[in-house]
N, C-alpha and C. Protein backbone atom coordinates (compact mmCIF):
# COMPACT_ATOMS: atom_id res chain seq x y z
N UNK A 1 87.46 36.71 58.64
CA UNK A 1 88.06 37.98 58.35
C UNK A 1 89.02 37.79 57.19
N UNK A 2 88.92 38.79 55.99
CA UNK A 2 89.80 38.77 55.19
C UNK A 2 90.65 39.85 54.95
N UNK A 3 92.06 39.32 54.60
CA UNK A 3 93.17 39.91 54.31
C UNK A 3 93.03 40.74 52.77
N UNK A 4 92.84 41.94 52.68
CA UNK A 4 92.96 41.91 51.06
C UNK A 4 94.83 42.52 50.77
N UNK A 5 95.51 42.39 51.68
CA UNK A 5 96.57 43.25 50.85
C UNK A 5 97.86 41.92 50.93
N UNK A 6 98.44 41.96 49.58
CA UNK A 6 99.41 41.32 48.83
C UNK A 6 100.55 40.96 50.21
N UNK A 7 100.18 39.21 50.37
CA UNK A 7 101.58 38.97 51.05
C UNK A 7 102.74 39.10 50.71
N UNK A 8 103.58 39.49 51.38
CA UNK A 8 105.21 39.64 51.43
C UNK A 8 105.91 38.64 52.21
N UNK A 9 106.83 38.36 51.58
CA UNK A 9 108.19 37.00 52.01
C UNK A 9 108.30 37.87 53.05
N UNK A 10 109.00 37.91 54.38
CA UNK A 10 109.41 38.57 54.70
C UNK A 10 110.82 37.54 55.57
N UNK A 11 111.87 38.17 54.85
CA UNK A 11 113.20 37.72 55.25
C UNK A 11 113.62 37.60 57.02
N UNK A 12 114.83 37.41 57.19
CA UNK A 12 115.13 37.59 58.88
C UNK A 12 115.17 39.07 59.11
N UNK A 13 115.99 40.04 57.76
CA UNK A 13 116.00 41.03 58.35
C UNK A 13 115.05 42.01 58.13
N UNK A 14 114.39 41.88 57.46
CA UNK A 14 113.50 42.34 56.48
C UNK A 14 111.77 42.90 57.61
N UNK A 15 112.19 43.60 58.84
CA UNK A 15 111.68 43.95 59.60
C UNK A 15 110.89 45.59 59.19
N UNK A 16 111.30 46.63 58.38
CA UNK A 16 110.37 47.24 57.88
C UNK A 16 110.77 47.57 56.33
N UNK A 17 110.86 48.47 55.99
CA UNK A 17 110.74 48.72 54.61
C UNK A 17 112.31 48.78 54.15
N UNK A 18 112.36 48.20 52.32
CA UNK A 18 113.58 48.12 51.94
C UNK A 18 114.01 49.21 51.37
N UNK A 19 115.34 49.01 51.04
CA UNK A 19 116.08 50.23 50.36
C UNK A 19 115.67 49.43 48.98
N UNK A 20 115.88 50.68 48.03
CA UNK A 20 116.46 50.15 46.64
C UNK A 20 117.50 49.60 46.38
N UNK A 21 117.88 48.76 45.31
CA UNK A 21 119.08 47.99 45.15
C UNK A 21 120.13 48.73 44.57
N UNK A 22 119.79 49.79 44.48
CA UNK A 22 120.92 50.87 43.80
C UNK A 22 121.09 51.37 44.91
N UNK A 23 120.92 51.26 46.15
CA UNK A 23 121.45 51.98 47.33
C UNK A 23 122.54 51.02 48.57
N UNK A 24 121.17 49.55 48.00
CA UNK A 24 122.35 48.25 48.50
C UNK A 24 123.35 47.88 48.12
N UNK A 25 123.84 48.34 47.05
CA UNK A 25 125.44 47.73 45.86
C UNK A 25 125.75 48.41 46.90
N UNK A 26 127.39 47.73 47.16
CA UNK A 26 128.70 48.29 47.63
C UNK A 26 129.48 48.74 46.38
N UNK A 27 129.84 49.99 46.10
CA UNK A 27 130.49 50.50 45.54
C UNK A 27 132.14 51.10 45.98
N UNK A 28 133.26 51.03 45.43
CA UNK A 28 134.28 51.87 45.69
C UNK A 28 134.03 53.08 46.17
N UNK A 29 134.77 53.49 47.06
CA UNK A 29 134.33 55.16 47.79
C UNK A 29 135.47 56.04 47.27
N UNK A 30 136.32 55.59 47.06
CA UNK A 30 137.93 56.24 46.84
C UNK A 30 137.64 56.94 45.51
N UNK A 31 138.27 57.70 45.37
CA UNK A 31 137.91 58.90 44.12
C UNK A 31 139.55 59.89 43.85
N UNK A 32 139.86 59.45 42.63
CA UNK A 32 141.31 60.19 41.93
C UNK A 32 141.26 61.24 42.05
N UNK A 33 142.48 62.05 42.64
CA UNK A 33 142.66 63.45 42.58
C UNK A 33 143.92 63.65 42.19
N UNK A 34 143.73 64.56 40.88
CA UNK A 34 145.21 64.87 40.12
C UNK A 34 146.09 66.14 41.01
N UNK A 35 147.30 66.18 41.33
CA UNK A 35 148.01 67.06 41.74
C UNK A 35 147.91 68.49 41.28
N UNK A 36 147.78 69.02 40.18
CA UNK A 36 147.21 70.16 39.31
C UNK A 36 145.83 70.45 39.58
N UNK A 37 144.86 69.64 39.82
CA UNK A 37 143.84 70.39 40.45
C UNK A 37 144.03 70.76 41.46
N UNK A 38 144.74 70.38 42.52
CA UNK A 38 144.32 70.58 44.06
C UNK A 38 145.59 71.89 43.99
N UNK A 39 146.03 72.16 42.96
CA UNK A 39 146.99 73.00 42.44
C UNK A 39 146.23 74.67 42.08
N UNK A 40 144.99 74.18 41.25
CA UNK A 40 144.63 75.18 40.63
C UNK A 40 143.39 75.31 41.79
N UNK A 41 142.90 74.57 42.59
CA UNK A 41 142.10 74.95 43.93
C UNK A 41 142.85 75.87 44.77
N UNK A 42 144.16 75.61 45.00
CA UNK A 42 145.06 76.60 45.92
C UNK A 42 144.97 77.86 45.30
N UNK A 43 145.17 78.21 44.11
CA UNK A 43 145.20 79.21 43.25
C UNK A 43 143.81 80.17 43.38
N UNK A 44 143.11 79.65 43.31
CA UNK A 44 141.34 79.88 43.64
C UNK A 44 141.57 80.18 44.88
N UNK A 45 141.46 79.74 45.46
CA UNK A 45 141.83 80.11 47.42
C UNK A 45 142.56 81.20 47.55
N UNK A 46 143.59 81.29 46.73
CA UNK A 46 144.64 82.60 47.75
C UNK A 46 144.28 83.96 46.57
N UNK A 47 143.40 83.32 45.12
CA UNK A 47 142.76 84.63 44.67
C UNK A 47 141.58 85.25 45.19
N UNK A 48 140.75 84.19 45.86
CA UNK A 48 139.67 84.69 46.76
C UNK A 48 140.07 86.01 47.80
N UNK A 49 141.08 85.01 48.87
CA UNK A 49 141.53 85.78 50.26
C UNK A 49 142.15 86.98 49.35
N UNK A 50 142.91 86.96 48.33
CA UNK A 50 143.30 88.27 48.02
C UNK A 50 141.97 89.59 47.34
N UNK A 51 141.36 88.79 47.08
CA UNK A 51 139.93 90.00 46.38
C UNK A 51 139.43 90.21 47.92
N UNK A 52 139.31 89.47 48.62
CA UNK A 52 138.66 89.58 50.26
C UNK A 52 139.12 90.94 51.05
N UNK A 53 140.72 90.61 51.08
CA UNK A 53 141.28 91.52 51.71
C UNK A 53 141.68 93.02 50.90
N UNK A 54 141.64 92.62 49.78
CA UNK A 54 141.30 94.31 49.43
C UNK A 54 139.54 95.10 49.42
N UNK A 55 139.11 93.65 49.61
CA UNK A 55 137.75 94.95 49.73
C UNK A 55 137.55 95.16 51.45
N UNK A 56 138.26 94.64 52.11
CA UNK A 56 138.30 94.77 53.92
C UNK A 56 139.14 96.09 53.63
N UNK A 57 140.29 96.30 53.01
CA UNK A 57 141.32 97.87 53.30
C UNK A 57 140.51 98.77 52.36
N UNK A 58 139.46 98.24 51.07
CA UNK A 58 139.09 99.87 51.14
C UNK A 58 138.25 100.32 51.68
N UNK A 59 137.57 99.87 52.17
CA UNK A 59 136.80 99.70 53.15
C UNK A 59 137.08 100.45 54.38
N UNK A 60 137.92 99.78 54.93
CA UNK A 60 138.82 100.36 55.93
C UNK A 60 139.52 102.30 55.46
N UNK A 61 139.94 101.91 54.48
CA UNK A 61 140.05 103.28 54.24
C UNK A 61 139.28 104.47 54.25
N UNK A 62 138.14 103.81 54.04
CA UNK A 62 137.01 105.17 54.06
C UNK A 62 136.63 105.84 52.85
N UNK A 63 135.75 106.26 52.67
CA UNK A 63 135.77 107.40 51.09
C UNK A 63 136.88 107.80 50.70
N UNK A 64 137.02 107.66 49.80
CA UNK A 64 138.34 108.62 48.74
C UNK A 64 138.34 110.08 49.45
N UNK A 65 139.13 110.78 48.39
CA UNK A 65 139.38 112.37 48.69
C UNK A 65 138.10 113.12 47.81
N UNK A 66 138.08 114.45 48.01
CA UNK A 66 136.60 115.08 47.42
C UNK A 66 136.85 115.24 46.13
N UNK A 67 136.18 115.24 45.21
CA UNK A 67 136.80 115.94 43.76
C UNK A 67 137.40 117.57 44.04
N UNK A 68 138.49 117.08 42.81
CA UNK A 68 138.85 118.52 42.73
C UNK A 68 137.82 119.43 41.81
N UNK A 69 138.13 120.77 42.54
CA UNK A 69 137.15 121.49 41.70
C UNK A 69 138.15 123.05 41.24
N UNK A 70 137.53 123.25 40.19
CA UNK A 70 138.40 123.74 39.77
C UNK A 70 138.38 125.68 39.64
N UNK A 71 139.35 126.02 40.49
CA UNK A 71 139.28 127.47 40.97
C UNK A 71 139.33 128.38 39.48
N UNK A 72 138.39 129.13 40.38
CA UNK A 72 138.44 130.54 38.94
C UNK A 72 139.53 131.72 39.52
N UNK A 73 140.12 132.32 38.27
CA UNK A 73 141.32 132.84 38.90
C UNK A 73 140.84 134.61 38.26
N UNK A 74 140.93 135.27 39.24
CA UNK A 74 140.31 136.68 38.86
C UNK A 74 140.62 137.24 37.89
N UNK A 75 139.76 137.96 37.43
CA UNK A 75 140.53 138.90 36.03
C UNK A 75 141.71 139.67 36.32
N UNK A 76 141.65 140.13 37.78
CA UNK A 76 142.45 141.68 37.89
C UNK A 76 143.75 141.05 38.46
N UNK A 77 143.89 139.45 38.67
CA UNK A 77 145.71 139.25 39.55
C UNK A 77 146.00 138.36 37.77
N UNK A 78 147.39 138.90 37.37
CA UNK A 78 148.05 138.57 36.45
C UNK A 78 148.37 137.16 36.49
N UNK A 79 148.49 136.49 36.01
CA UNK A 79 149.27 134.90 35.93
C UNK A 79 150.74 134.78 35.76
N UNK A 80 151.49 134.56 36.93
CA UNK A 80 152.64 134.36 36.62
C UNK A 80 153.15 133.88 35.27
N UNK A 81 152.94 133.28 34.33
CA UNK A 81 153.41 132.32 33.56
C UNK A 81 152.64 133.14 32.18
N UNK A 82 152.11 134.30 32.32
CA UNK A 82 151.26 134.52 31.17
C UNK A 82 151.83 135.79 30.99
N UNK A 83 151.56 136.78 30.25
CA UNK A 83 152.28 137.65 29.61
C UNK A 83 151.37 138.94 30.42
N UNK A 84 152.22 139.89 31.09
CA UNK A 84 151.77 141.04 31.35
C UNK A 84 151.52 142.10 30.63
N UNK A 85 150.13 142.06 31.11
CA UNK A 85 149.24 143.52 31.11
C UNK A 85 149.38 144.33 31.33
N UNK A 86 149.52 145.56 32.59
CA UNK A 86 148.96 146.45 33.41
C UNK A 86 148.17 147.27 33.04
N UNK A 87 148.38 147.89 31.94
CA UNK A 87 147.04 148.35 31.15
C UNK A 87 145.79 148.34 31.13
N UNK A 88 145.87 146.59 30.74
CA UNK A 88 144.70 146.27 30.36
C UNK A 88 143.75 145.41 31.57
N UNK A 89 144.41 145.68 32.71
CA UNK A 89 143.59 144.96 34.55
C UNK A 89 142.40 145.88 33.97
N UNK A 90 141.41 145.69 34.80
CA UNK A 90 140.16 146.45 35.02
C UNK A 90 140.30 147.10 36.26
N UNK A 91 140.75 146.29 37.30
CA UNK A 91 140.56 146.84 38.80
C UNK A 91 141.94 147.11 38.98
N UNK A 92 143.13 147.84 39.34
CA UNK A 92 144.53 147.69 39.29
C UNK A 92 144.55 148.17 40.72
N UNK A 93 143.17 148.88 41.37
CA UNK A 93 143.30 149.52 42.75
C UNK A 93 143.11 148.08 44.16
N UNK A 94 142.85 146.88 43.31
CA UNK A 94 143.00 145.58 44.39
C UNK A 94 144.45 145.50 44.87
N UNK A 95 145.23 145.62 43.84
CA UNK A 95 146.59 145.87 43.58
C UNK A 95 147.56 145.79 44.52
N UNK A 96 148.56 145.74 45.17
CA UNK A 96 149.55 145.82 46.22
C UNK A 96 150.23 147.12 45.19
N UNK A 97 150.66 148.58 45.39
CA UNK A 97 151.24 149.05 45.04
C UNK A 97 152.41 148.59 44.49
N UNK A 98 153.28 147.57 45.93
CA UNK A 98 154.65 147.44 45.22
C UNK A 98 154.40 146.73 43.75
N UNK A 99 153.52 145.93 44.14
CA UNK A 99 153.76 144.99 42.78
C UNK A 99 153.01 145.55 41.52
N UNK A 100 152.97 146.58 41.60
CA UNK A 100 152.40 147.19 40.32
C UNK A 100 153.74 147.66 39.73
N UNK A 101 154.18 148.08 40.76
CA UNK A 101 155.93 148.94 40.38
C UNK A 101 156.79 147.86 39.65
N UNK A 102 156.85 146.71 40.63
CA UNK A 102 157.43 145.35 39.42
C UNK A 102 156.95 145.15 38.16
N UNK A 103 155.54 145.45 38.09
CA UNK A 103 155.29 144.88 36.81
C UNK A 103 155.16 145.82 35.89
N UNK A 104 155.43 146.99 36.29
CA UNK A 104 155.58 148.37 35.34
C UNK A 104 157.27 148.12 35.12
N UNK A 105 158.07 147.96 35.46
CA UNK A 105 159.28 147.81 35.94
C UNK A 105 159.79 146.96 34.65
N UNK A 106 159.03 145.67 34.58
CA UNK A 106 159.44 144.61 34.06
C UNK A 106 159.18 144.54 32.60
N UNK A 107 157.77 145.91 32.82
CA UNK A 107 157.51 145.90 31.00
C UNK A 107 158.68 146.72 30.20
């Protein structure tokens, strides 16, 4: 009976398959950390939790208010702030009597 596949040394420990030798080096594990980063990580962190917690309260808040919309104001009631008519109303019989008398009054 023949063997055709390539003998292997095989060591004491060398019981199944090896690692690569870039996995066997012992390397240093320890790794520098400057005070200013772990500085500007905190900074990152409490800008996170702060974008977090404002989108939890508007949230919480609910929809805004409705748009305003914007009222039409009749031809026939005068505008305080604008210069009287009485004349020139179209309808003057919507009118409150008294306040026709004021504003006849006032012209």
């Amino acid at each position: 009976m023949s063997n055709h596949h390539t003998y292997v040394r095989l060591g004491d420990r060398a019981k199944g398959p090896q690692l690569p030798s870039f996995c066997r080096t012992r390397r240093p594990i320890t790794t520098t950390v400057r005070v200013s980063s772990l500085q500007q990580l905190l900074w990152l962190l409490l800008l996170v939790v702060f974008l977090q917690l404002n989108t939890i309260l508007l949230v919480l808040a609910g929809p805004g208010p409705a748009p305003l919309v914007q009222l039409a104001v009749p031809e026939n009631i005068p505008m305080v702030t604008g210069p009287l008519a009485v004349p020139a109303m179209k309808n003057t019989s919507a009118l409150d009597p008294a306040l026709l008398e004021v504003l006849r009054e006032e012209r």
